[in-house]
C-alpha atoms as a PDB file:
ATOM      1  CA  UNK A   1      13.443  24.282 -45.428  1.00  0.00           C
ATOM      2  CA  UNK A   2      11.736  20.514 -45.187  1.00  0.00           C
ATOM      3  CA  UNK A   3       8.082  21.171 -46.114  1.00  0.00           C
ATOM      4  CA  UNK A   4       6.150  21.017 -42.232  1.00  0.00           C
ATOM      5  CA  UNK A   5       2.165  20.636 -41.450  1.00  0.00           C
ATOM      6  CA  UNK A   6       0.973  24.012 -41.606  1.00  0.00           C
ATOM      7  CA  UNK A   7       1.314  26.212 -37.921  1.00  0.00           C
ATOM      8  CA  UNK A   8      -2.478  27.236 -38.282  1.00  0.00           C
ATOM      9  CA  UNK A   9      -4.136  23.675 -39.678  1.00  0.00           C
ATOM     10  CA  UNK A  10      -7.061  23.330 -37.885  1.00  0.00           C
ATOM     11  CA  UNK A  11      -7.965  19.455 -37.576  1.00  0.00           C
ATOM     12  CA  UNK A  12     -11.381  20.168 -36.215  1.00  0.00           C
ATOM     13  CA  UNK A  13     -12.798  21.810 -39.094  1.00  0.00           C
ATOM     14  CA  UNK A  14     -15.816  24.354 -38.783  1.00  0.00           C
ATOM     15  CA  UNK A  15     -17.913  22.851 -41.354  1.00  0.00           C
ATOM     16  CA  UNK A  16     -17.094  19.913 -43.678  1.00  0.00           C
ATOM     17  CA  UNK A  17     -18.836  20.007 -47.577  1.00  0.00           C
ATOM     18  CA  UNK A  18     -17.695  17.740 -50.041  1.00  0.00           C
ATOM     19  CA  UNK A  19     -15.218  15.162 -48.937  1.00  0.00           C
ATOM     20  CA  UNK A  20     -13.173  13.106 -51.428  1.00  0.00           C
ATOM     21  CA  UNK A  21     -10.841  10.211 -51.134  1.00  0.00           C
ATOM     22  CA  UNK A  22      -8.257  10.172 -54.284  1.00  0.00           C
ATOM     23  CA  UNK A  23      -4.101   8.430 -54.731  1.00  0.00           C
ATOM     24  CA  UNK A  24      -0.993  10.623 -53.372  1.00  0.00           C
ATOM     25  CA  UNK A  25       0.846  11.039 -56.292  1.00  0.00           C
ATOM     26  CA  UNK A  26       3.457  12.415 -53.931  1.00  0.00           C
ATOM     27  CA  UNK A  27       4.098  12.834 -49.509  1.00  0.00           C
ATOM     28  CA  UNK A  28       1.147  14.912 -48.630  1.00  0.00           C
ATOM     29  CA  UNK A  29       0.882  17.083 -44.855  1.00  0.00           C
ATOM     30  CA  UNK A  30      -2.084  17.252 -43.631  1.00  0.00           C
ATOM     31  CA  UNK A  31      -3.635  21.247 -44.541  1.00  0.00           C
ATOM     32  CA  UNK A  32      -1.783  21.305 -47.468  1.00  0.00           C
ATOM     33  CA  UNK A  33      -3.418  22.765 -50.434  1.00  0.00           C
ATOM     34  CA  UNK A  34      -3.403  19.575 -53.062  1.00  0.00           C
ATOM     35  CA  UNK A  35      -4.216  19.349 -57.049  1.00  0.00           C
ATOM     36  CA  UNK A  36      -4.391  17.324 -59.359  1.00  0.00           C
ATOM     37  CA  UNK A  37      -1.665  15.423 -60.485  1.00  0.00           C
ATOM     38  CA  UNK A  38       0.128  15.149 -64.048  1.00  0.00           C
ATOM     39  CA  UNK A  39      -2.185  14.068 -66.807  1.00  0.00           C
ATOM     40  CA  UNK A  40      -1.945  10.113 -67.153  1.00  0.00           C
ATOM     41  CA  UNK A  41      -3.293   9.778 -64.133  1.00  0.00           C
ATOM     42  CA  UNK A  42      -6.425   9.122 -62.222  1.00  0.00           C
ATOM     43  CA  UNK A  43      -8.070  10.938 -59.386  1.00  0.00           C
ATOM     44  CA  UNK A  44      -4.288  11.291 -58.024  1.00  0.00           C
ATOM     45  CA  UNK A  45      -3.345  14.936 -56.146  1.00  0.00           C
ATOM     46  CA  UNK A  46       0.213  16.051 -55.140  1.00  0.00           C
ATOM     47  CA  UNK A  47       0.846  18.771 -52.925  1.00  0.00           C
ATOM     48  CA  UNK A  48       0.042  22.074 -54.995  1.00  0.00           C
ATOM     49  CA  UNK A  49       2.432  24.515 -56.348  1.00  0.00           C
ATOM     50  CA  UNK A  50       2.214  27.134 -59.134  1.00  0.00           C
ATOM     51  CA  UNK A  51       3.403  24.262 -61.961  1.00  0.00           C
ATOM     52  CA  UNK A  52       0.687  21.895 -60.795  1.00  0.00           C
ATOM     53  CA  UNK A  53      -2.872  21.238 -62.228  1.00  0.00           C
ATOM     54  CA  UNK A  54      -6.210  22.316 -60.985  1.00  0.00           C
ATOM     55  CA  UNK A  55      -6.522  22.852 -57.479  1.00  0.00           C
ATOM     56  CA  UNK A  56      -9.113  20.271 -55.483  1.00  0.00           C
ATOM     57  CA  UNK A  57      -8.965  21.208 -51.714  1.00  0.00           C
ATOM     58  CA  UNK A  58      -6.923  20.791 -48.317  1.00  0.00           C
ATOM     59  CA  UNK A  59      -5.651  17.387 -47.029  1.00  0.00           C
ATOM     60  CA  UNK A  60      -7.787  16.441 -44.248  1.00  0.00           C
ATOM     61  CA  UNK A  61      -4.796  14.091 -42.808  1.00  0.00           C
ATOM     62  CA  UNK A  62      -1.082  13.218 -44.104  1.00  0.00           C
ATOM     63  CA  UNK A  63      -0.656  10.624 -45.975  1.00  0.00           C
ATOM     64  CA  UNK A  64       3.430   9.078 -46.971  1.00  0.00           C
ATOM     65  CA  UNK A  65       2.303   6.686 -49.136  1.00  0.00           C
ATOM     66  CA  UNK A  66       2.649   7.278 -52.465  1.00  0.00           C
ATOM     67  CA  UNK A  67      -0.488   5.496 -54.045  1.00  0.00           C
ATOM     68  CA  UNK A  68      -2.501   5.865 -50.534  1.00  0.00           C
ATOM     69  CA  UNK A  69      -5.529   7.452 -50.096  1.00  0.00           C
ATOM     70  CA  UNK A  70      -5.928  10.863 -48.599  1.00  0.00           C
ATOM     71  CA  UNK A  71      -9.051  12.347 -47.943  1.00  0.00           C
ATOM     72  CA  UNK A  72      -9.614  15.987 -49.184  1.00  0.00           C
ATOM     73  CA  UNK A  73     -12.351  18.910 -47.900  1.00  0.00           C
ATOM     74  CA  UNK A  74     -13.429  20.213 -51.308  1.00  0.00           C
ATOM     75  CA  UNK A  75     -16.118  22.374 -52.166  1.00  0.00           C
ATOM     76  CA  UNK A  76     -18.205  24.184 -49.386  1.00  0.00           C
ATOM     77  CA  UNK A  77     -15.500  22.768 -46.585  1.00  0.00           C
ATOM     78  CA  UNK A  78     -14.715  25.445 -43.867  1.00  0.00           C
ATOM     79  CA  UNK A  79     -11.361  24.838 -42.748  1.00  0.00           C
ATOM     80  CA  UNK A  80      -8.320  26.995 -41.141  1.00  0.00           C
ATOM     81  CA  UNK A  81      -4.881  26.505 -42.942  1.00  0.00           C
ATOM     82  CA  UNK A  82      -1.754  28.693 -43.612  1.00  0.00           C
ATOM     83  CA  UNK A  83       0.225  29.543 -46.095  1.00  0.00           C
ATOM     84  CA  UNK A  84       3.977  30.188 -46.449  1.00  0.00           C
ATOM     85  CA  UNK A  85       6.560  31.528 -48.880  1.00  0.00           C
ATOM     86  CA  UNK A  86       8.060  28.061 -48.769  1.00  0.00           C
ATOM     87  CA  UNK A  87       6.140  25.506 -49.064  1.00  0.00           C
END
């Protein structure tokens, strides 16, 4: 199954903390959960999964671009997503 923006991503967040623009190291949908990339690189995130790097937040937007920026609700951020078995 093609990885989708998450049913429950709320784009209207409650409460926004710490927002943070870094590079898509990979296709990111917006409400994913991203980390950081591979070491080698800088302030790049990639969608997370359990083989990734330390995780930084939820996409705010999606972003196809590898390279492009993507803004990311970090730390104190109140935002709805879901999570599935698949993606």
């Amino acid at each position: 199954m093609a990885a989708t923006t998450p049913v429950a991503f709320d784009p209207d967040p409650k409460h926004l903390g710490l927002v943070m623009t870094f590079k898509a190291g990979s296709a990111i949908l917006a409400g994913q959960i991203v980390a950081f990339a591979a070491t080698g690189v800088s302030r790049t995130v990639v969608p997370a999964t359990s083989s990734t790097g330390q995780v930084v937040g939820v996409a705010l937007y999606s972003q196809a671009t590898v390279g492009g920026e993507i803004s990311v609700a970090m730390d104190g951020s109140v935002v709805k997503i879901m999570l599935s078995a698949d993606d």
